[in-house]
C-alpha atoms as a PDB file:
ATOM      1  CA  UNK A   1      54.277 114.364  70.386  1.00  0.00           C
ATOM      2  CA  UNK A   2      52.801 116.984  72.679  1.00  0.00           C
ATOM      3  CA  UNK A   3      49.240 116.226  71.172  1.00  0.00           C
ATOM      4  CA  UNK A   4      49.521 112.147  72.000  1.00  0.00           C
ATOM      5  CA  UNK A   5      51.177 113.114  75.608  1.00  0.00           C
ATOM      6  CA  UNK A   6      47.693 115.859  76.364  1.00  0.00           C
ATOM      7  CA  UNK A   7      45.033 113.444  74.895  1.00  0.00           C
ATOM      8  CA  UNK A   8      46.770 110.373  77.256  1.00  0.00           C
ATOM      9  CA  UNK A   9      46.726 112.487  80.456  1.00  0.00           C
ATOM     10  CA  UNK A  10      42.976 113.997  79.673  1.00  0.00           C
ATOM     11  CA  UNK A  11      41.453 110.703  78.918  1.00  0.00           C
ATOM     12  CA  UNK A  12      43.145 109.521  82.474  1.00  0.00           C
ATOM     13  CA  UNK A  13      41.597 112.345  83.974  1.00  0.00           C
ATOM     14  CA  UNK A  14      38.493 111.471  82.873  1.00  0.00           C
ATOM     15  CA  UNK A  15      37.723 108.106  82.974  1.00  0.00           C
ATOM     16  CA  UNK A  16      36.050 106.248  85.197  1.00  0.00           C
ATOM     17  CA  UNK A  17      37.416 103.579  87.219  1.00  0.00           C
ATOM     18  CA  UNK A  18      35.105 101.602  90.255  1.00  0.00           C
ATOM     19  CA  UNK A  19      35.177 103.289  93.628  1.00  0.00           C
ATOM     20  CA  UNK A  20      34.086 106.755  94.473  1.00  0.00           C
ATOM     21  CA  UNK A  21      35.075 109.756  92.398  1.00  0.00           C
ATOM     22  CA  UNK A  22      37.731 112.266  93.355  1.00  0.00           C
ATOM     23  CA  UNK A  23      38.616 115.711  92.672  1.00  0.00           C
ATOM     24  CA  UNK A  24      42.250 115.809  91.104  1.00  0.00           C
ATOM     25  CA  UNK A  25      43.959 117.698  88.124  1.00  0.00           C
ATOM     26  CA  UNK A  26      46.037 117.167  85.168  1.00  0.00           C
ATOM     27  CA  UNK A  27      48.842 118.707  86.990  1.00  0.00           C
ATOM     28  CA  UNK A  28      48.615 116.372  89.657  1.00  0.00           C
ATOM     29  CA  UNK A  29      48.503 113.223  88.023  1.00  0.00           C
ATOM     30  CA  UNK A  30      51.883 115.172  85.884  1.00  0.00           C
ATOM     31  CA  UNK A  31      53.052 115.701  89.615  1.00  0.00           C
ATOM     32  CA  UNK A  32      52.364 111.799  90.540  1.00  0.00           C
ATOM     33  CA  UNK A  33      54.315 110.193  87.359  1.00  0.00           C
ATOM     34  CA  UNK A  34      56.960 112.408  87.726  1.00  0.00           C
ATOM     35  CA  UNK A  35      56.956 111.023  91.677  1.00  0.00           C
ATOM     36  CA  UNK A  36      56.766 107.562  90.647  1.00  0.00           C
ATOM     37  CA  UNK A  37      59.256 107.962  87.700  1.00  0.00           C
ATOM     38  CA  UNK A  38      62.063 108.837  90.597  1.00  0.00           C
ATOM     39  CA  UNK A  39      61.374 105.443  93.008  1.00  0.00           C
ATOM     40  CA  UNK A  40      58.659 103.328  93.561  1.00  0.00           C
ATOM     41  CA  UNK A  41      56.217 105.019  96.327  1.00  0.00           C
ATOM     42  CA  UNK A  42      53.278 104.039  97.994  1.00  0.00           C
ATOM     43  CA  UNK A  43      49.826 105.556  98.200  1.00  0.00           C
ATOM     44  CA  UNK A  44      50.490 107.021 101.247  1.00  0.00           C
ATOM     45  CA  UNK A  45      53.995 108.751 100.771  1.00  0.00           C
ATOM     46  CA  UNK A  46      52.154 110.004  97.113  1.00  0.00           C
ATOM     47  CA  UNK A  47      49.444 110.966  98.973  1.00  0.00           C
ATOM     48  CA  UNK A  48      51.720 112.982 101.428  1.00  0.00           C
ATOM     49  CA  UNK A  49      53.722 114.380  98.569  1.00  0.00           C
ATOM     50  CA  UNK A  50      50.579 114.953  96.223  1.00  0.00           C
ATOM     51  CA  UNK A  51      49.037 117.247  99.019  1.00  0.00           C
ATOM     52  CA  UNK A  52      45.964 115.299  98.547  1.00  0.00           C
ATOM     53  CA  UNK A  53      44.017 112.706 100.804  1.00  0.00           C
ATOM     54  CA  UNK A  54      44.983 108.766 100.419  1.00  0.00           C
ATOM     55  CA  UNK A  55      40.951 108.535  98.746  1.00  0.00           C
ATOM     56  CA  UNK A  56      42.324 110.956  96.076  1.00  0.00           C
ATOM     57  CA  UNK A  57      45.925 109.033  96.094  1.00  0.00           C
ATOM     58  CA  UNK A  58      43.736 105.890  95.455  1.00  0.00           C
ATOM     59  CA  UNK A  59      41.708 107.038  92.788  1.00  0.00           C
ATOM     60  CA  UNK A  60      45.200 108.759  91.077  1.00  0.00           C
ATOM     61  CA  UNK A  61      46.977 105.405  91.267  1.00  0.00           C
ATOM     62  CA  UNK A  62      43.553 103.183  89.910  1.00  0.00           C
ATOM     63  CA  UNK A  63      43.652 105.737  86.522  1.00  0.00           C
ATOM     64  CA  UNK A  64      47.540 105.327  86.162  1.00  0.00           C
ATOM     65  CA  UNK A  65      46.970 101.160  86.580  1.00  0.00           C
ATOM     66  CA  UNK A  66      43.759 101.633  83.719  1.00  0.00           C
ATOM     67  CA  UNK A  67      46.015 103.604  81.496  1.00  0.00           C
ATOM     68  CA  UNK A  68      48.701 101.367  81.551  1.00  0.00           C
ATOM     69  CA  UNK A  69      51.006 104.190  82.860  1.00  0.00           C
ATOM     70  CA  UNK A  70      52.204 102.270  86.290  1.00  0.00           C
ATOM     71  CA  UNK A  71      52.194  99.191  88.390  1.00  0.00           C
ATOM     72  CA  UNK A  72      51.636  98.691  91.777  1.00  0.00           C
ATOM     73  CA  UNK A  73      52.568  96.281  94.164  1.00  0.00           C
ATOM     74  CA  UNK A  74      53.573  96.267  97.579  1.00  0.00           C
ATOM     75  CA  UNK A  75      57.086  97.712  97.223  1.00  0.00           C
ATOM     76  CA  UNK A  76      54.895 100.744  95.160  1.00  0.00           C
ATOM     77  CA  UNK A  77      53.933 102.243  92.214  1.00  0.00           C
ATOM     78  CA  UNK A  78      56.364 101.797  89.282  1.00  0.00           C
ATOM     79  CA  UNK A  79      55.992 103.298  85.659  1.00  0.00           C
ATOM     80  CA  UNK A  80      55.117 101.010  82.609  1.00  0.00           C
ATOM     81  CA  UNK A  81      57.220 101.266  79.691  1.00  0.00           C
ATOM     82  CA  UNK A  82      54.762 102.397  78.525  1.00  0.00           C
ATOM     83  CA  UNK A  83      54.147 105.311  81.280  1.00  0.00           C
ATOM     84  CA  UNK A  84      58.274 106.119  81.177  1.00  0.00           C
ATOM     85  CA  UNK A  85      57.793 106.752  77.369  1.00  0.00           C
ATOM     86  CA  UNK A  86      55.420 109.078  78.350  1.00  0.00           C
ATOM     87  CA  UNK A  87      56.992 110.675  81.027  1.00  0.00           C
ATOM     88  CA  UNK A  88      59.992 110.645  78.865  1.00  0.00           C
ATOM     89  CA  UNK A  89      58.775 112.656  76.220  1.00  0.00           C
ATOM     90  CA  UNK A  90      57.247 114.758  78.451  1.00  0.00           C
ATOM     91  CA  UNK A  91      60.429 116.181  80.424  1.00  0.00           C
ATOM     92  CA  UNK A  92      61.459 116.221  76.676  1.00  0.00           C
ATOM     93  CA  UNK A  93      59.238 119.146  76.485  1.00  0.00           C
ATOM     94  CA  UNK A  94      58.701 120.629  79.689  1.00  0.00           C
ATOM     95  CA  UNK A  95      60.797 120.900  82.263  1.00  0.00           C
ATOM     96  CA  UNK A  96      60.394 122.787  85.743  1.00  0.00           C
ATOM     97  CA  UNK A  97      62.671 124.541  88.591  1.00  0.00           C
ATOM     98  CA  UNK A  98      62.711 126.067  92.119  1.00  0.00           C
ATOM     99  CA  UNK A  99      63.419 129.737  91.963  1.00  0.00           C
ATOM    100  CA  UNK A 100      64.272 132.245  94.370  1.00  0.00           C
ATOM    101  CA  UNK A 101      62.355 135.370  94.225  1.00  0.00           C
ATOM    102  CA  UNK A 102      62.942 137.908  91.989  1.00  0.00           C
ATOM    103  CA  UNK A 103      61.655 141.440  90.489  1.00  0.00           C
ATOM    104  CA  UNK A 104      59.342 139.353  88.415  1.00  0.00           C
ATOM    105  CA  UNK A 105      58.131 137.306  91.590  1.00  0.00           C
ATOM    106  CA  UNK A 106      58.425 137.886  95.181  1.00  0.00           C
ATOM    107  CA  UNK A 107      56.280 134.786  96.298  1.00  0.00           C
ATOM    108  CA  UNK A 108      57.915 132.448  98.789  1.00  0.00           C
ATOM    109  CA  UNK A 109      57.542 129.745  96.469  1.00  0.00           C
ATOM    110  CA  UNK A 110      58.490 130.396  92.902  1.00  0.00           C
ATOM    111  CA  UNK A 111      58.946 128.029  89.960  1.00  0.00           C
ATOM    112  CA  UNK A 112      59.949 127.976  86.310  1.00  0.00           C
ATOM    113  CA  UNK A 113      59.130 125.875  84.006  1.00  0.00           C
ATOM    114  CA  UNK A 114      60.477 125.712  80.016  1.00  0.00           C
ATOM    115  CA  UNK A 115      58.538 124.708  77.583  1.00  0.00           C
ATOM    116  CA  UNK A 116      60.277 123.553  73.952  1.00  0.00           C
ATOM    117  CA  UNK A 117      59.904 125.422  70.663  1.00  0.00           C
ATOM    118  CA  UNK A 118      56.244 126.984  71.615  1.00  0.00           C
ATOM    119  CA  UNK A 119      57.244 130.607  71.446  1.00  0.00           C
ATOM    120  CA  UNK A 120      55.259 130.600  68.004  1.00  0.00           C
ATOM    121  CA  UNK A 121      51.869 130.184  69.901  1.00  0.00           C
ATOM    122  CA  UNK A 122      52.533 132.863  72.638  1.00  0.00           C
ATOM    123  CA  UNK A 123      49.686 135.533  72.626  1.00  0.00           C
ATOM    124  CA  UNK A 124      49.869 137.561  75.522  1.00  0.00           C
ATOM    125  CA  UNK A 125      50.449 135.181  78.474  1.00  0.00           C
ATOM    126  CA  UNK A 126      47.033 135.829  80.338  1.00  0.00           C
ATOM    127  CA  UNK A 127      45.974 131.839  79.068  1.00  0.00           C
ATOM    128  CA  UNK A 128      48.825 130.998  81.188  1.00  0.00           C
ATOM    129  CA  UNK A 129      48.649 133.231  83.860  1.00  0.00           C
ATOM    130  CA  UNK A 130      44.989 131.921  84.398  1.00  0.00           C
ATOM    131  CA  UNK A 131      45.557 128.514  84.403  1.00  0.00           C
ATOM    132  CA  UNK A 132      48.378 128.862  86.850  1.00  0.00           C
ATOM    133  CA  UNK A 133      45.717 130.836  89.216  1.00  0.00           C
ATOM    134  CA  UNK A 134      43.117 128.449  88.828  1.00  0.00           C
ATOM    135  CA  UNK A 135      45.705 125.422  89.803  1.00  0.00           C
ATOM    136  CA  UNK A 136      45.838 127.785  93.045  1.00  0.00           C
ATOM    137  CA  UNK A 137      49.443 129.870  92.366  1.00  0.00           C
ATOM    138  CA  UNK A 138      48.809 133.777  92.927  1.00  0.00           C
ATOM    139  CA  UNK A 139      50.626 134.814  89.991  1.00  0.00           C
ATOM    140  CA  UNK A 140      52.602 133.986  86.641  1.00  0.00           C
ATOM    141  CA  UNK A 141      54.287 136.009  83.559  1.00  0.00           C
ATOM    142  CA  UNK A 142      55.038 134.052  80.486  1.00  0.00           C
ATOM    143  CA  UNK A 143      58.029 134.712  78.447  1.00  0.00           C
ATOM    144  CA  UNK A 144      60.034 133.812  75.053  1.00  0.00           C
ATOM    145  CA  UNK A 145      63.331 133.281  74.038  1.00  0.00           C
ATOM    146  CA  UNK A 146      63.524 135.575  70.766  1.00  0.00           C
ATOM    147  CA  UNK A 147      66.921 136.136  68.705  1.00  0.00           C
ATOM    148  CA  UNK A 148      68.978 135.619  71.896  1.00  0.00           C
ATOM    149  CA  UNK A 149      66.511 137.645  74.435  1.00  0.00           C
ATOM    150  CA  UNK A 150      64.430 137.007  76.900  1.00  0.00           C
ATOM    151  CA  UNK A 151      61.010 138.791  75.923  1.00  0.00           C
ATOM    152  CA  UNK A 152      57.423 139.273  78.242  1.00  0.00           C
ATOM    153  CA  UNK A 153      54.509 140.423  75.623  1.00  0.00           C
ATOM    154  CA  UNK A 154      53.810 143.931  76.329  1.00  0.00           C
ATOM    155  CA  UNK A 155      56.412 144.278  79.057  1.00  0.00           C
ATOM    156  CA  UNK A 156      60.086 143.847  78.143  1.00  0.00           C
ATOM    157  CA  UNK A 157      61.651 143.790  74.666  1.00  0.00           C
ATOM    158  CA  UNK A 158      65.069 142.207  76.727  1.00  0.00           C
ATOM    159  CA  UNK A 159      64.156 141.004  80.203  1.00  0.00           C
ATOM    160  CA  UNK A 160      67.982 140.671  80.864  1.00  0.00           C
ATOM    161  CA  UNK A 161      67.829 144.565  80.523  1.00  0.00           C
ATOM    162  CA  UNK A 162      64.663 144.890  82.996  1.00  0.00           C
ATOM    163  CA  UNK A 163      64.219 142.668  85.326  1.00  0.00           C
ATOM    164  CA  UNK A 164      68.218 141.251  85.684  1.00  0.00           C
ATOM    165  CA  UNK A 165      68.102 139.219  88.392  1.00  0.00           C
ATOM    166  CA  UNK A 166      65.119 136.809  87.077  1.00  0.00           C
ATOM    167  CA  UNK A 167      66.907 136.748  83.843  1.00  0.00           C
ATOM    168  CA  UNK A 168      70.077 135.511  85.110  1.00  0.00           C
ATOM    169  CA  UNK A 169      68.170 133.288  86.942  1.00  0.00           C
ATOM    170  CA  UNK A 170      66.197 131.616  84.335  1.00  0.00           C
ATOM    171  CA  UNK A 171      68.587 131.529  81.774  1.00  0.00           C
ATOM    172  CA  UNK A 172      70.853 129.836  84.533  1.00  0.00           C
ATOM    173  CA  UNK A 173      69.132 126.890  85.279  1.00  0.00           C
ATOM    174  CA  UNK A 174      66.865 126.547  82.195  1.00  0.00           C
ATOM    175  CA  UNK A 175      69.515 127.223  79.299  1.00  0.00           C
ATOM    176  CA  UNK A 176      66.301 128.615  77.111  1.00  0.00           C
ATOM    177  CA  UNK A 177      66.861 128.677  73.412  1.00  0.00           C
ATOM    178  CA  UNK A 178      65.233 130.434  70.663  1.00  0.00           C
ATOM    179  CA  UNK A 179      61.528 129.538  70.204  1.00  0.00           C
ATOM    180  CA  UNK A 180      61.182 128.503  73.799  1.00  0.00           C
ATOM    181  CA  UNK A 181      58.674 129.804  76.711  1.00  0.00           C
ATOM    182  CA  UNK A 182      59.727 130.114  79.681  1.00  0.00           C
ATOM    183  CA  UNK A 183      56.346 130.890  82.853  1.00  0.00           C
ATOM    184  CA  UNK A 184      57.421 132.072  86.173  1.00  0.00           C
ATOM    185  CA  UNK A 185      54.865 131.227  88.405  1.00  0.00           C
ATOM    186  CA  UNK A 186      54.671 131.781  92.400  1.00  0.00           C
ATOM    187  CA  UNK A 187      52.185 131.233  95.101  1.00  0.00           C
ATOM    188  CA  UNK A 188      51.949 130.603  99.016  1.00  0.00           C
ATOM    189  CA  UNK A 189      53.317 127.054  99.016  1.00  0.00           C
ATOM    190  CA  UNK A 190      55.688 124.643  96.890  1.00  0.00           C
ATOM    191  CA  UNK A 191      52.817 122.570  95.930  1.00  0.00           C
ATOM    192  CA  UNK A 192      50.408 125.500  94.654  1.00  0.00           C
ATOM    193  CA  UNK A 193      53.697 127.227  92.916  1.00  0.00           C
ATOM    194  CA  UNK A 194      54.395 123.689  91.188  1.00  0.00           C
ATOM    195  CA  UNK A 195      50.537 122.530  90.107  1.00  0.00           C
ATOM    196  CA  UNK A 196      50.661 126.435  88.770  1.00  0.00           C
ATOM    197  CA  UNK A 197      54.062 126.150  86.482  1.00  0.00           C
ATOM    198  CA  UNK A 198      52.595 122.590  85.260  1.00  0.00           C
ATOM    199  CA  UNK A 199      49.091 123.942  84.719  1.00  0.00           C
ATOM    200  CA  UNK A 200      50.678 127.067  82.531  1.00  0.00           C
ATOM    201  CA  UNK A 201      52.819 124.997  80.784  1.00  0.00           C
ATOM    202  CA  UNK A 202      49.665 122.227  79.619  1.00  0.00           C
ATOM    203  CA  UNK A 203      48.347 125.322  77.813  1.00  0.00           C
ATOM    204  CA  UNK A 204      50.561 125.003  75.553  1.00  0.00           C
ATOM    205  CA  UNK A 205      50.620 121.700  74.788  1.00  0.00           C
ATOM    206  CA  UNK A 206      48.090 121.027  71.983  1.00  0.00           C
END
């Protein structure tokens, strides 16, 4: 499932539509169905909410109508069935929260994000942690849910133990079960702090 959901979004990334060509990411277009998948919008409010000019917006909406992953008319952009499957088994996989800080981060934007049953591929977390930095977030530590504990690769056999607060928090509003990852990720802004969680979490999504 994660392997159809990656290839869909990088092929939308990367094709070409008519009109000029626009800088965007994967975790934008995420950020733009997950938009759309709440209430139909228009290329100006998912512009404004994107972070991104209206010429980006355009271009974002025009590879979402060639995918088949929306429509768009002039009460907005509205997923496919094809684009809710996708977004459905998406949030089936990933799924992403506000934090407050914490000892793990003290940004004034933090995020979480869960990612189902990928413990198994979790090295040391530096993948993550750059992909979250070059999304624009200023930091991220990646961790797994192991026999009942929160664990960070070379940094906490029990986070609960260590770093309590975060801990409570994440296992508050996430509910992470064995074999799960969990990324903290925070930065300057909400937007940078969200594109960063996303951006970690695609890494593992092969």
């Amino acid at each position: 499932m994660s392997h159809s959901i990656r290839q869909e979004i990088e092929e939308i990334a990367k094709q070409k539509v008519p009109g000029p060509s626009a800088a965007f990411s994967v975790p934008q277009i995420l950020r733009a169905l997950e938009l759309v998948a709440e209430k139909p919008i228009g290329r100006n409010t998912l512009a404004q909410q994107l972070a991104v000019g209206e010429g980006v917006a355009r271009t974002i909406i025009n590879r979402l109508k060639s995918g088949g992953l929306i429509d768009a008319s002039k009460a907005g952009c509205t997923l496919t069935k094809k684009g809710s499957k996708l977004w459905h088994d998406y949030q089936s996989i990933v799924k992403s929260i506000s934090i407050e800080k914490n000892e793990i981060v003290i940004n004034d934007f933090n995020v979480a994000v869960l990612v189902r049953k990928k413990a198994h591929t979790l090295k040391s977390g530096i993948e993550q942690r750059d992909a979250a930095i070059v999304a624009g977030a200023g930091n991220a530590t990646t961790m797994a849910m192991k026999e009942g504990r929160l664990v960070i690769p070379f940094v906490s056999n029990d986070v609960s133990e260590d770093f309590p607060k975060a801990a409570k928090q994440i296992i508050s509003l996430l509910d992470p079960e064995d074999g799960d990852v969990v990324i903290v990720v925070g930065a300057d802004s909400s937007e940078k702090a969200l594109y960063g969680a996303m951006a970690a979490a695609w890494v593992f999504l092969d």
